[in-house]
PDB file of N, CA and C in Angstrom:
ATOM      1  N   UNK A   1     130.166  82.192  90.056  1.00  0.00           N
ATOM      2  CA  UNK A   1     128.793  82.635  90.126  1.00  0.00           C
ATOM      3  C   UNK A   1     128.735  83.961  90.884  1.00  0.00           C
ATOM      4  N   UNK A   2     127.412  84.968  90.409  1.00  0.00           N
ATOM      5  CA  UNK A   2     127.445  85.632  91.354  1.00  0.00           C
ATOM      6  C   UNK A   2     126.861  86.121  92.261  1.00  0.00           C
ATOM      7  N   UNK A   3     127.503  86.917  93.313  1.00  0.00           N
ATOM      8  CA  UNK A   3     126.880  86.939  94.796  1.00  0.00           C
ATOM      9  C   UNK A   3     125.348  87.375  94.524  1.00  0.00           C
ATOM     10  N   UNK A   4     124.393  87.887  95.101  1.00  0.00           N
ATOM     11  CA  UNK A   4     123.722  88.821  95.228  1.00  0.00           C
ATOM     12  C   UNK A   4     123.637  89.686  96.317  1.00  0.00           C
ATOM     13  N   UNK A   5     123.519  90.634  95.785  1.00  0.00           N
ATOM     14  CA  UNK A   5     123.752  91.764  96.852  1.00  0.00           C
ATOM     15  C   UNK A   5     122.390  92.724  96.428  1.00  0.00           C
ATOM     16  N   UNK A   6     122.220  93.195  98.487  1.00  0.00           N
ATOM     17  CA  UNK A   6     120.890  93.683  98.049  1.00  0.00           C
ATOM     18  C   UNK A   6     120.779  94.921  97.736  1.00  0.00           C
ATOM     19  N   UNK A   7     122.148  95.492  96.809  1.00  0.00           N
ATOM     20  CA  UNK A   7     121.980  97.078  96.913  1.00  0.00           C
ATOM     21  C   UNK A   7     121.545  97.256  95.127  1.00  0.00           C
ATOM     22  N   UNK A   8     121.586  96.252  94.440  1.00  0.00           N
ATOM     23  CA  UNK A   8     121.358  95.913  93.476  1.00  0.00           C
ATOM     24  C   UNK A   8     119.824  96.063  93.108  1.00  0.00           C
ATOM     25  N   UNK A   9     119.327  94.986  94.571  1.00  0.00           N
ATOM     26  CA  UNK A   9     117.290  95.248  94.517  1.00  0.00           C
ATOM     27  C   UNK A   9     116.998  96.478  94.866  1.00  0.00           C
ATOM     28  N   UNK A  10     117.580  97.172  95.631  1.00  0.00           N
ATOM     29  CA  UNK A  10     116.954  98.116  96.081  1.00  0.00           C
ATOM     30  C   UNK A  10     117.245  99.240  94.831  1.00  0.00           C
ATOM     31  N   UNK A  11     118.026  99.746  94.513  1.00  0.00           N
ATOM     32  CA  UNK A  11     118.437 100.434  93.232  1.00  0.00           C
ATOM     33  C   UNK A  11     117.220  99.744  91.838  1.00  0.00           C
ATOM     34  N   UNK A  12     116.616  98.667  91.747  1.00  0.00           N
ATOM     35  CA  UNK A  12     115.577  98.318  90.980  1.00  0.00           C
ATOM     36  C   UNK A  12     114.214  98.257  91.123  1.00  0.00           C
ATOM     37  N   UNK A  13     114.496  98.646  92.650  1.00  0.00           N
ATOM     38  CA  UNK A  13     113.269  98.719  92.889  1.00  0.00           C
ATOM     39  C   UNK A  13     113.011 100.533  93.087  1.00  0.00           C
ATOM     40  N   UNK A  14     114.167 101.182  93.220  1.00  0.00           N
ATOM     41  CA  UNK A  14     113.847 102.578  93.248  1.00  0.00           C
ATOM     42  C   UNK A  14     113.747 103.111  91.845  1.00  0.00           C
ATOM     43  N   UNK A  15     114.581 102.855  90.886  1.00  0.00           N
ATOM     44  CA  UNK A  15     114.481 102.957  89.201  1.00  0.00           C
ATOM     45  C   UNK A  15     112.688 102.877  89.064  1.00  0.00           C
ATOM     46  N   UNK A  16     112.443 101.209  89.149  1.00  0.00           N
ATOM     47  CA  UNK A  16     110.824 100.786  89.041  1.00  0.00           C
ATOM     48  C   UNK A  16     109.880 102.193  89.563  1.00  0.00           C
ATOM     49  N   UNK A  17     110.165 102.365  90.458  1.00  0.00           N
ATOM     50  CA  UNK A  17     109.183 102.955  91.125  1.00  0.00           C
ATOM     51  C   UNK A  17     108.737 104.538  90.665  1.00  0.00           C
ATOM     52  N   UNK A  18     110.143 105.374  90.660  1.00  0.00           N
ATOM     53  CA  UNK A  18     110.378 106.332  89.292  1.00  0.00           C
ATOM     54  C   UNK A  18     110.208 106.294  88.796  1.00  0.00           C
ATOM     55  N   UNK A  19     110.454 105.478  87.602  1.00  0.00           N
ATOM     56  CA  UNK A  19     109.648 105.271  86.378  1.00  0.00           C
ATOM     57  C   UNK A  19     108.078 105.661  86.364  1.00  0.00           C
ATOM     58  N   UNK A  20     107.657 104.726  87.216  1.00  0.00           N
ATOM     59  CA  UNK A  20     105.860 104.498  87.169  1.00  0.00           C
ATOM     60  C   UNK A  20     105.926 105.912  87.522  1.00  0.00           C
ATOM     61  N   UNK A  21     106.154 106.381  88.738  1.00  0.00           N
ATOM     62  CA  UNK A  21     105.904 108.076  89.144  1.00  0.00           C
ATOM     63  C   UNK A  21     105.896 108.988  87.838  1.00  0.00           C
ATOM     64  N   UNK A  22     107.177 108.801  87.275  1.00  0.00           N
ATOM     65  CA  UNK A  22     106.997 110.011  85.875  1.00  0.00           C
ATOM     66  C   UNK A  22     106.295 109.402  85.023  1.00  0.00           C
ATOM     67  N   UNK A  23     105.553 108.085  84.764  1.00  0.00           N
ATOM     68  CA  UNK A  23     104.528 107.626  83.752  1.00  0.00           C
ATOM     69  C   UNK A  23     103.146 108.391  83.855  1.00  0.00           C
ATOM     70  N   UNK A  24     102.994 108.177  85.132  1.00  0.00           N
ATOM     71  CA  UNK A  24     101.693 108.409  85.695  1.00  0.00           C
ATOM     72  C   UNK A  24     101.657 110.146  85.595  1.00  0.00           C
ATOM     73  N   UNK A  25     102.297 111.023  86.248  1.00  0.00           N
ATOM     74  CA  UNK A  25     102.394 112.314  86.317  1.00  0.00           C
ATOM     75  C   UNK A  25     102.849 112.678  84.353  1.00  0.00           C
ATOM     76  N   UNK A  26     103.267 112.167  83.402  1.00  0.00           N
ATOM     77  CA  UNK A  26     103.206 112.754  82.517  1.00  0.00           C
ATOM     78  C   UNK A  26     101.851 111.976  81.392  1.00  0.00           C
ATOM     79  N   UNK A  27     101.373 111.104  81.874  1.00  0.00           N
ATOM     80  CA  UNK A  27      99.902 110.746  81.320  1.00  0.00           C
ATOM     81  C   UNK A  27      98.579 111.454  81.976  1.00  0.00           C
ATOM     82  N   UNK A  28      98.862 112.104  82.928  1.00  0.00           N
ATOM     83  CA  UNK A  28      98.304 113.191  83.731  1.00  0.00           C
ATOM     84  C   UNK A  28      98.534 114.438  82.782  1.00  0.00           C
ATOM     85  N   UNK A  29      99.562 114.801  82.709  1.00  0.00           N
ATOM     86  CA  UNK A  29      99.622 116.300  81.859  1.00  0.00           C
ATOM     87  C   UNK A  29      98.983 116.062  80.833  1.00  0.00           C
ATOM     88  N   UNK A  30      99.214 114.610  80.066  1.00  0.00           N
ATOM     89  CA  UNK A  30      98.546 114.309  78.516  1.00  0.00           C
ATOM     90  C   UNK A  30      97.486 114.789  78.454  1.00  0.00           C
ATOM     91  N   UNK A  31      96.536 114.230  79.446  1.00  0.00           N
ATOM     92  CA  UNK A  31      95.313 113.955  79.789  1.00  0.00           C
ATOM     93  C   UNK A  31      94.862 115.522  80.029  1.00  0.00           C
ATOM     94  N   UNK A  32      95.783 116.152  80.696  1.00  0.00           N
ATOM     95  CA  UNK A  32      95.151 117.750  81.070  1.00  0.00           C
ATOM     96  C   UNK A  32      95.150 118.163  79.362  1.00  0.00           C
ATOM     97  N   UNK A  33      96.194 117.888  78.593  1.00  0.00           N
ATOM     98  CA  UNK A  33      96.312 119.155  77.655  1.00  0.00           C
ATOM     99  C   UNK A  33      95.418 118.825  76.423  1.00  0.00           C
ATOM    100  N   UNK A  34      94.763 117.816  76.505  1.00  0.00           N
ATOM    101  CA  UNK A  34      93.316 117.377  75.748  1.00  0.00           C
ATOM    102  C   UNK A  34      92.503 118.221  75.808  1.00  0.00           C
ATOM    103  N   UNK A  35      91.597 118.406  74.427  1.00  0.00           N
ATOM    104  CA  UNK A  35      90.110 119.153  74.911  1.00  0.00           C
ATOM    105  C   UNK A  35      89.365 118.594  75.613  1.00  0.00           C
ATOM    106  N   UNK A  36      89.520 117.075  75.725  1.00  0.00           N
ATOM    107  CA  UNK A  36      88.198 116.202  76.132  1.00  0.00           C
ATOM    108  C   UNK A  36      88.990 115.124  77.171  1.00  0.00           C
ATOM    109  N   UNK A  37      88.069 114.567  77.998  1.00  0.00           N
ATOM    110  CA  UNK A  37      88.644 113.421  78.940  1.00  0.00           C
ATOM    111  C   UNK A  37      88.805 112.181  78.258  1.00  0.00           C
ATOM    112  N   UNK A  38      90.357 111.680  78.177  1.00  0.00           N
ATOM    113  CA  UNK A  38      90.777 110.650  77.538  1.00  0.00           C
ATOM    114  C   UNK A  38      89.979 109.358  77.679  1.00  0.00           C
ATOM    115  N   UNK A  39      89.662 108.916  79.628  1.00  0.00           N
ATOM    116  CA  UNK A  39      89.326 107.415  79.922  1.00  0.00           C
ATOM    117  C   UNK A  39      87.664 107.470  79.724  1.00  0.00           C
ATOM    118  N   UNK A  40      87.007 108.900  79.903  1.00  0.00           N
ATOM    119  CA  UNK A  40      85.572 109.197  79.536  1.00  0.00           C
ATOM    120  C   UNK A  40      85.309 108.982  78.132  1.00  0.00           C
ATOM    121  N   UNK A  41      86.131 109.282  77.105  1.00  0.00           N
ATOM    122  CA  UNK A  41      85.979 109.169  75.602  1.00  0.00           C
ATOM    123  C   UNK A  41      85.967 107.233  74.933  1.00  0.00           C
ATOM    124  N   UNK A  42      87.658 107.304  76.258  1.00  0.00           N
ATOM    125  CA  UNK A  42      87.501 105.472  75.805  1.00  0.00           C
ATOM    126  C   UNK A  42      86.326 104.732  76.052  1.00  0.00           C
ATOM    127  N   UNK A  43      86.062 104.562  77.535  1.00  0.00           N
ATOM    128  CA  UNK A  43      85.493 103.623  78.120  1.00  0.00           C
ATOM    129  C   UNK A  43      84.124 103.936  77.793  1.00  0.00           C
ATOM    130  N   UNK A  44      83.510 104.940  77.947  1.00  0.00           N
ATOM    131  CA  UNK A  44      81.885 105.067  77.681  1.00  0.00           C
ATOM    132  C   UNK A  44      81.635 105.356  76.304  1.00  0.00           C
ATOM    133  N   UNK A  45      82.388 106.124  75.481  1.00  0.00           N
ATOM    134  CA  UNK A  45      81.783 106.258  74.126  1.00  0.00           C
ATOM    135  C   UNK A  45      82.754 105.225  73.339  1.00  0.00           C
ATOM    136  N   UNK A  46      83.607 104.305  73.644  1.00  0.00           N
ATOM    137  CA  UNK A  46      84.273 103.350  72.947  1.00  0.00           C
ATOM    138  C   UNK A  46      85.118 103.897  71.444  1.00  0.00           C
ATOM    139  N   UNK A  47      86.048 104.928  71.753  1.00  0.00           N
ATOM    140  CA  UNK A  47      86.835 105.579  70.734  1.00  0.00           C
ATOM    141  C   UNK A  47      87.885 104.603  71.079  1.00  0.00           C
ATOM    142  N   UNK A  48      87.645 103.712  69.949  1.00  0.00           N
ATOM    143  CA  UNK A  48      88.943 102.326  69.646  1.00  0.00           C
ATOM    144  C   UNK A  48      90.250 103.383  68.843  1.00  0.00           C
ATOM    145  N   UNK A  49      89.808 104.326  67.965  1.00  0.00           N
ATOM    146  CA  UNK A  49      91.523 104.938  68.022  1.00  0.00           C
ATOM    147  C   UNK A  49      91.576 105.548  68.521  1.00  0.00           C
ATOM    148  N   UNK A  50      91.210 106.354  69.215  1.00  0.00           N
ATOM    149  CA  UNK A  50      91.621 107.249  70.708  1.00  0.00           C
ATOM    150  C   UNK A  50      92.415 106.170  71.763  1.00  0.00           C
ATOM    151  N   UNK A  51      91.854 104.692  71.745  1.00  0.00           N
ATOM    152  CA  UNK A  51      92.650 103.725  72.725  1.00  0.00           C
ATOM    153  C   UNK A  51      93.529 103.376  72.228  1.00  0.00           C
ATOM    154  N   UNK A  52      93.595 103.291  70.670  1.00  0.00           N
ATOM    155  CA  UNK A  52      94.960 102.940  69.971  1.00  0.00           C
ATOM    156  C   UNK A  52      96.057 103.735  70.256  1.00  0.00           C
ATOM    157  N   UNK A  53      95.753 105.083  70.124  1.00  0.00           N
ATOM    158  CA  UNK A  53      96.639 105.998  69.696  1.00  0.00           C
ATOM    159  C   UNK A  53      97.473 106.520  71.608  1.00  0.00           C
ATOM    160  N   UNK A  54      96.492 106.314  72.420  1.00  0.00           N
ATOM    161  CA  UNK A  54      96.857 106.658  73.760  1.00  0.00           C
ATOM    162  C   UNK A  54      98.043 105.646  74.579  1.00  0.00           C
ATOM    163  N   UNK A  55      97.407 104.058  73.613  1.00  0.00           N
ATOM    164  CA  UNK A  55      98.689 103.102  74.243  1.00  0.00           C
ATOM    165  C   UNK A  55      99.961 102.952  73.463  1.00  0.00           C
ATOM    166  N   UNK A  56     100.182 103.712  72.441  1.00  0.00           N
ATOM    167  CA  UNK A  56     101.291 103.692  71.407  1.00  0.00           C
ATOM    168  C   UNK A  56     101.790 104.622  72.225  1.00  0.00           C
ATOM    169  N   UNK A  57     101.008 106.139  72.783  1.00  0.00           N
ATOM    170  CA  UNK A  57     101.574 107.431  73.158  1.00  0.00           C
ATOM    171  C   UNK A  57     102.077 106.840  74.797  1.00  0.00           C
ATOM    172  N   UNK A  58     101.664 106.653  75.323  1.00  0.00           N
ATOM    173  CA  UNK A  58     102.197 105.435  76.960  1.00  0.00           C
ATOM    174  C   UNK A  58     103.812 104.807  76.104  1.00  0.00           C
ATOM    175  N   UNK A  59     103.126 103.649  75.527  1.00  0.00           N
ATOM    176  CA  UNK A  59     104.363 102.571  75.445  1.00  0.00           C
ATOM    177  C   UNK A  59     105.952 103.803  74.807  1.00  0.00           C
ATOM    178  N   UNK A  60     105.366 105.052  74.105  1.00  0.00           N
ATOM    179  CA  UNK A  60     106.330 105.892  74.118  1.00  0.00           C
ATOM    180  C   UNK A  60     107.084 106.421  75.090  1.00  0.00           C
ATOM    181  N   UNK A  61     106.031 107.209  75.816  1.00  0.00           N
ATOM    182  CA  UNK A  61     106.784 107.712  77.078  1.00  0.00           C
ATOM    183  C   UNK A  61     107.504 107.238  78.175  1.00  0.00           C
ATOM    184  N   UNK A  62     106.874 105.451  77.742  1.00  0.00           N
ATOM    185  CA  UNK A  62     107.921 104.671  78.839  1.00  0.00           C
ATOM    186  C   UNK A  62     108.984 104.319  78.459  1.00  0.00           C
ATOM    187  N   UNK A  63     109.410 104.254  77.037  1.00  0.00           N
ATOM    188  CA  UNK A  63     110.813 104.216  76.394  1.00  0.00           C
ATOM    189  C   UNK A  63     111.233 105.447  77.082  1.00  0.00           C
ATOM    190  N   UNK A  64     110.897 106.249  76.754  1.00  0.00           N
ATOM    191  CA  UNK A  64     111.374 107.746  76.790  1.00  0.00           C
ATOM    192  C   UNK A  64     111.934 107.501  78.270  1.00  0.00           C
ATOM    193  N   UNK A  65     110.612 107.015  79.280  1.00  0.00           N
ATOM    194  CA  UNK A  65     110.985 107.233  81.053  1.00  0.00           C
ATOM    195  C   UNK A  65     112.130 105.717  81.225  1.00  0.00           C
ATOM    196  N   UNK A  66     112.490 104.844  80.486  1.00  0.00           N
ATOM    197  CA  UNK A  66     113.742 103.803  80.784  1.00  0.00           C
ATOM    198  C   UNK A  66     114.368 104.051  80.200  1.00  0.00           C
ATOM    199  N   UNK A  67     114.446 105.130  79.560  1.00  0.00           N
ATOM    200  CA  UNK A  67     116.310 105.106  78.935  1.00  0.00           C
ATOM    201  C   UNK A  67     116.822 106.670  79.877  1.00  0.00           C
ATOM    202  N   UNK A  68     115.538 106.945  80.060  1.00  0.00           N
ATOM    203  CA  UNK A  68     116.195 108.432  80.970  1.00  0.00           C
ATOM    204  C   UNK A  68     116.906 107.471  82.593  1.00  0.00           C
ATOM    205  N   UNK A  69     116.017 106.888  82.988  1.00  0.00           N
ATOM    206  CA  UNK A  69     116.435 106.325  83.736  1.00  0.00           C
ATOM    207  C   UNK A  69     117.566 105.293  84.221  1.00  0.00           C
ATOM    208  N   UNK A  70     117.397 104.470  83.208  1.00  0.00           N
ATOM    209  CA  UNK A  70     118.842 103.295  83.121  1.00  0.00           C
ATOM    210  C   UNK A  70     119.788 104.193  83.086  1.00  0.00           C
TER     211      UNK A  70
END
């Protein structure tokens, strides 16, 4: 069996944390290089493919941010 060792968590928990950092800072640029405000378009005027198309463009960039990372 094997040991655990905590250099293992900490290395997953620093990966984790990176990740989210470059998620957040490049859904930020997204968001800048729009004509219009992405969560203002979703949430108050209810643009269901604007929400489609924004969580396909996310669930991308987080492939993109775990394989850069792993």
């Amino acid at each position: 069996m094997m040991e655990f060792q905590i250099g293992n968590l900490i290395n997953a928990f620093v990966y984790a944390l990176l990740g989210i950092v470059l998620f957040v800072i490049s859904f930020t640029i997204l968001d800048k290089l729009t004509p219009y405000a992405l969560w203002e378009e979703i949430v108050e005027h209810k643009n269901m493919a604007l929400a489609i198309m924004v969580g396909f463009m996310s669930l991308g960039m987080c492939v993109i941010i775990a394989a850069a990372v792993h």
